[in-house]
Protein backbone atom coordinates (compact mmCIF):
# COMPACT_ATOMS: atom_id res chain seq x y z
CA UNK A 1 3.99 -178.22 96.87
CA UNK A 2 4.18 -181.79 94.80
CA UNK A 3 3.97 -180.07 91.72
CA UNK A 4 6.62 -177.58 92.03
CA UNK A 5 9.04 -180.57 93.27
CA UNK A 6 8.15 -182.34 89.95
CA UNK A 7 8.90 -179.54 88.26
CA UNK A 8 12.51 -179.30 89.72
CA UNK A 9 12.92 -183.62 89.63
CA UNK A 10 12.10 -183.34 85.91
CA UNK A 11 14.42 -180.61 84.91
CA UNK A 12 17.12 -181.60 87.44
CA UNK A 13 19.53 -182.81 84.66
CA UNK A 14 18.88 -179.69 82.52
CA UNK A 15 19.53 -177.04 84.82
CA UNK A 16 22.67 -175.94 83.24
CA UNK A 17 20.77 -175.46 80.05
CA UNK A 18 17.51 -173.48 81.98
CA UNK A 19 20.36 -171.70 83.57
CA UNK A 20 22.82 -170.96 80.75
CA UNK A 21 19.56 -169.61 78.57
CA UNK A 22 18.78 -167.61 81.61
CA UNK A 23 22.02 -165.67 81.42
CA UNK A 24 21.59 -165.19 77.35
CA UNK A 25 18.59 -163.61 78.49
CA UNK A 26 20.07 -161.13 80.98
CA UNK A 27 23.12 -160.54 78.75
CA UNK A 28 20.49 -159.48 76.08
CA UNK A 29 18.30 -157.68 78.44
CA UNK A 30 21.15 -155.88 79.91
CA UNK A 31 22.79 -155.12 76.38
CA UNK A 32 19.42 -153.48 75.15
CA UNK A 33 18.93 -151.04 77.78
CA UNK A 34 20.12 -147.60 77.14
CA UNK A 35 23.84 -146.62 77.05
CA UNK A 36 26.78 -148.24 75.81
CA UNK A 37 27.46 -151.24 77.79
CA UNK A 38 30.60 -152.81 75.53
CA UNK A 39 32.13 -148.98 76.47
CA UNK A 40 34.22 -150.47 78.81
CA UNK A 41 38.25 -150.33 77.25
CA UNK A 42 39.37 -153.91 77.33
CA UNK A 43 36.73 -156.48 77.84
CA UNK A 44 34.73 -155.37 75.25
CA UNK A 45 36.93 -154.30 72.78
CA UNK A 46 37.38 -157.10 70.53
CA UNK A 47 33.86 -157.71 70.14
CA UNK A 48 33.26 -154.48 68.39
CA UNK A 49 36.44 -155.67 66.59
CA UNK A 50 34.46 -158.07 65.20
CA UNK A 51 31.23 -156.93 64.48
CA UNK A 52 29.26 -158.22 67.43
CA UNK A 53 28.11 -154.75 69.04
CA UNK A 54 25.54 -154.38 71.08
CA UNK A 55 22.58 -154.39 69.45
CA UNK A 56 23.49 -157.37 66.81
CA UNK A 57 24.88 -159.43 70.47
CA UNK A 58 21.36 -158.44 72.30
CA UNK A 59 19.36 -159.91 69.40
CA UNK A 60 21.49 -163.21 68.81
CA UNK A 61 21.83 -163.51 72.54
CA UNK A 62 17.67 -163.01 73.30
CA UNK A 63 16.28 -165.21 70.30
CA UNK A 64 19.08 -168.18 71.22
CA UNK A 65 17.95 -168.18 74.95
CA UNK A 66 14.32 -167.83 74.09
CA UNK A 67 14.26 -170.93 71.66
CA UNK A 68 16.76 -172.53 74.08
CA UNK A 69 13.91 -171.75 76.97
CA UNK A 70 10.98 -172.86 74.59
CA UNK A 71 12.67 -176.65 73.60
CA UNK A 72 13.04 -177.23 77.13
CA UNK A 73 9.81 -176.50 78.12
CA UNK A 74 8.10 -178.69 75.54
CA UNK A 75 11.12 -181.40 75.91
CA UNK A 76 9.57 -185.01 77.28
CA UNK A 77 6.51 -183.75 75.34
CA UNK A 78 8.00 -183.90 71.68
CA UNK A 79 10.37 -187.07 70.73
CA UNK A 80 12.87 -184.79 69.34
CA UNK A 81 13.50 -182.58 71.86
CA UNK A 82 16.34 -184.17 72.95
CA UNK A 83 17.37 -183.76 69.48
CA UNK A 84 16.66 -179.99 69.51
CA UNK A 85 18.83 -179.76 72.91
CA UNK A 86 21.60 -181.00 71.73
CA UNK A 87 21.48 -178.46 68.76
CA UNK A 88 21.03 -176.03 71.54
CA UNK A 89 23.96 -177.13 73.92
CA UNK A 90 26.13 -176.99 70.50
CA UNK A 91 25.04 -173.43 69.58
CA UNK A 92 25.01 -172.64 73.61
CA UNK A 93 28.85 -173.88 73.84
CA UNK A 94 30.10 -172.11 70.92
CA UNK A 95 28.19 -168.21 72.28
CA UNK A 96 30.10 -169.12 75.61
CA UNK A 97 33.22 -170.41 74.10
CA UNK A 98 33.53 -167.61 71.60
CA UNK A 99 32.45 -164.64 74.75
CA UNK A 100 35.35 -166.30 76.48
CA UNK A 101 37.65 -166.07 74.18
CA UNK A 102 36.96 -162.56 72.92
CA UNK A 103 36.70 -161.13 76.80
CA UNK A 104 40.62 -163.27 77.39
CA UNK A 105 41.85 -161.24 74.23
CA UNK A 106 40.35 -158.26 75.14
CA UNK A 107 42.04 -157.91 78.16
CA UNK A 108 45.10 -159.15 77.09
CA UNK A 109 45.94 -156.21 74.48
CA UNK A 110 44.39 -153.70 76.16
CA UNK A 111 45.84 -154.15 79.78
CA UNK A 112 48.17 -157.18 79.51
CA UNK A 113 45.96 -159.63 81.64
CA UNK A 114 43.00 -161.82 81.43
CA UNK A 115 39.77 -160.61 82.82
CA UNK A 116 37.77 -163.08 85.83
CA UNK A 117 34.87 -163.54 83.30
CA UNK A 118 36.81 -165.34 81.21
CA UNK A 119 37.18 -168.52 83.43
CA UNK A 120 33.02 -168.23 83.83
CA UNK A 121 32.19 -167.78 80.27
CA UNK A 122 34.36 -170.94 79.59
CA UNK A 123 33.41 -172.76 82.18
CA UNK A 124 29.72 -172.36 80.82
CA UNK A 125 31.07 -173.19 77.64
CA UNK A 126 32.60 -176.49 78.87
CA UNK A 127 29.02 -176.85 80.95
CA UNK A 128 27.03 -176.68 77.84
CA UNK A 129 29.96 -179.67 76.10
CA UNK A 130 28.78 -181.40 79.26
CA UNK A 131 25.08 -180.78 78.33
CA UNK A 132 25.45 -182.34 74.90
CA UNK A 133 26.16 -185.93 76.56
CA UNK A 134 22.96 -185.90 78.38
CA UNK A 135 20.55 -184.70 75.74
CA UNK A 136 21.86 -187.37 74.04
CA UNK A 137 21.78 -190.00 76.41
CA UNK A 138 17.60 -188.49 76.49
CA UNK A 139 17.66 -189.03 72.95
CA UNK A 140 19.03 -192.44 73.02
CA UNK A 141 16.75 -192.91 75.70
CA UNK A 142 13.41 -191.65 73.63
CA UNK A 143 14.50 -194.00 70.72
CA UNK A 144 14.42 -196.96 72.99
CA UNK A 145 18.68 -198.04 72.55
């Protein structure tokens, strides 16, 4: 039972991040599976507008959250992986940010309001900005300052 408490003490302060490439991960899964998930009228629609279908969103979504999965596994084992999370909250914020903002203008032509998973997708957005301060307080930390 020790070890699996470790586990969560060590990675407390990077859950967002194990949680945020988590949902990458599902959004890819989810995206690959058969049918046409970005269908919907609305939410969808301006990410076909501009060129992130499904397939092309799947495969940025699935190799982002599978690096982002990999540097924190090996992070505390490598001095840069700090480093490499920060480049990952930065690349994390901007998926998030740039979701958000696609699902609020999506909505807003089609139907004239702004769709719930807007406020999530930014909110993991501003989560990942969040992120970026304590990477780097790790990094600062691995560098001895």
């Amino acid at each position: 039972m020790t070890g699996a408490f470790n586990i969560l003490r060590h990675n407390a302060d990077r859950s967002i991040e194990w949680f945020s490439s988590i949902v990458m991960l599902n959004w890819a899964f989810i995206l690959s599976l058969p049918g046409e998930t970005m269908a919907v009228e609305g939410t969808f629609s301006e990410f076909n507008h501009y060129g992130l279908g499904e397939e092309r969103l799947a495969v940025v979504l699935a190799l982002v959250g599978a690096v982002r999965i990999v540097v924190l596994w090996i992070n505390g084992r490598w001095p840069r992986g700090p480093l490499l999370r920060i480049g990952g909250c930065v690349v994390g914020a901007m998926i998030w940010g740039q979701i958000a903002w696609l699902m609020a203008l999506g909505t807003i032509i089609d139907r004239g309001i702004v769709a719930t998973g807007t406020g999530v997708y930014a909110m993991l957005a501003v989560a990942e900005i969040l992120s970026i301060y304590k990477a780097a307080f790790d990094a600062r930390y691995e560098r001895g300052q």
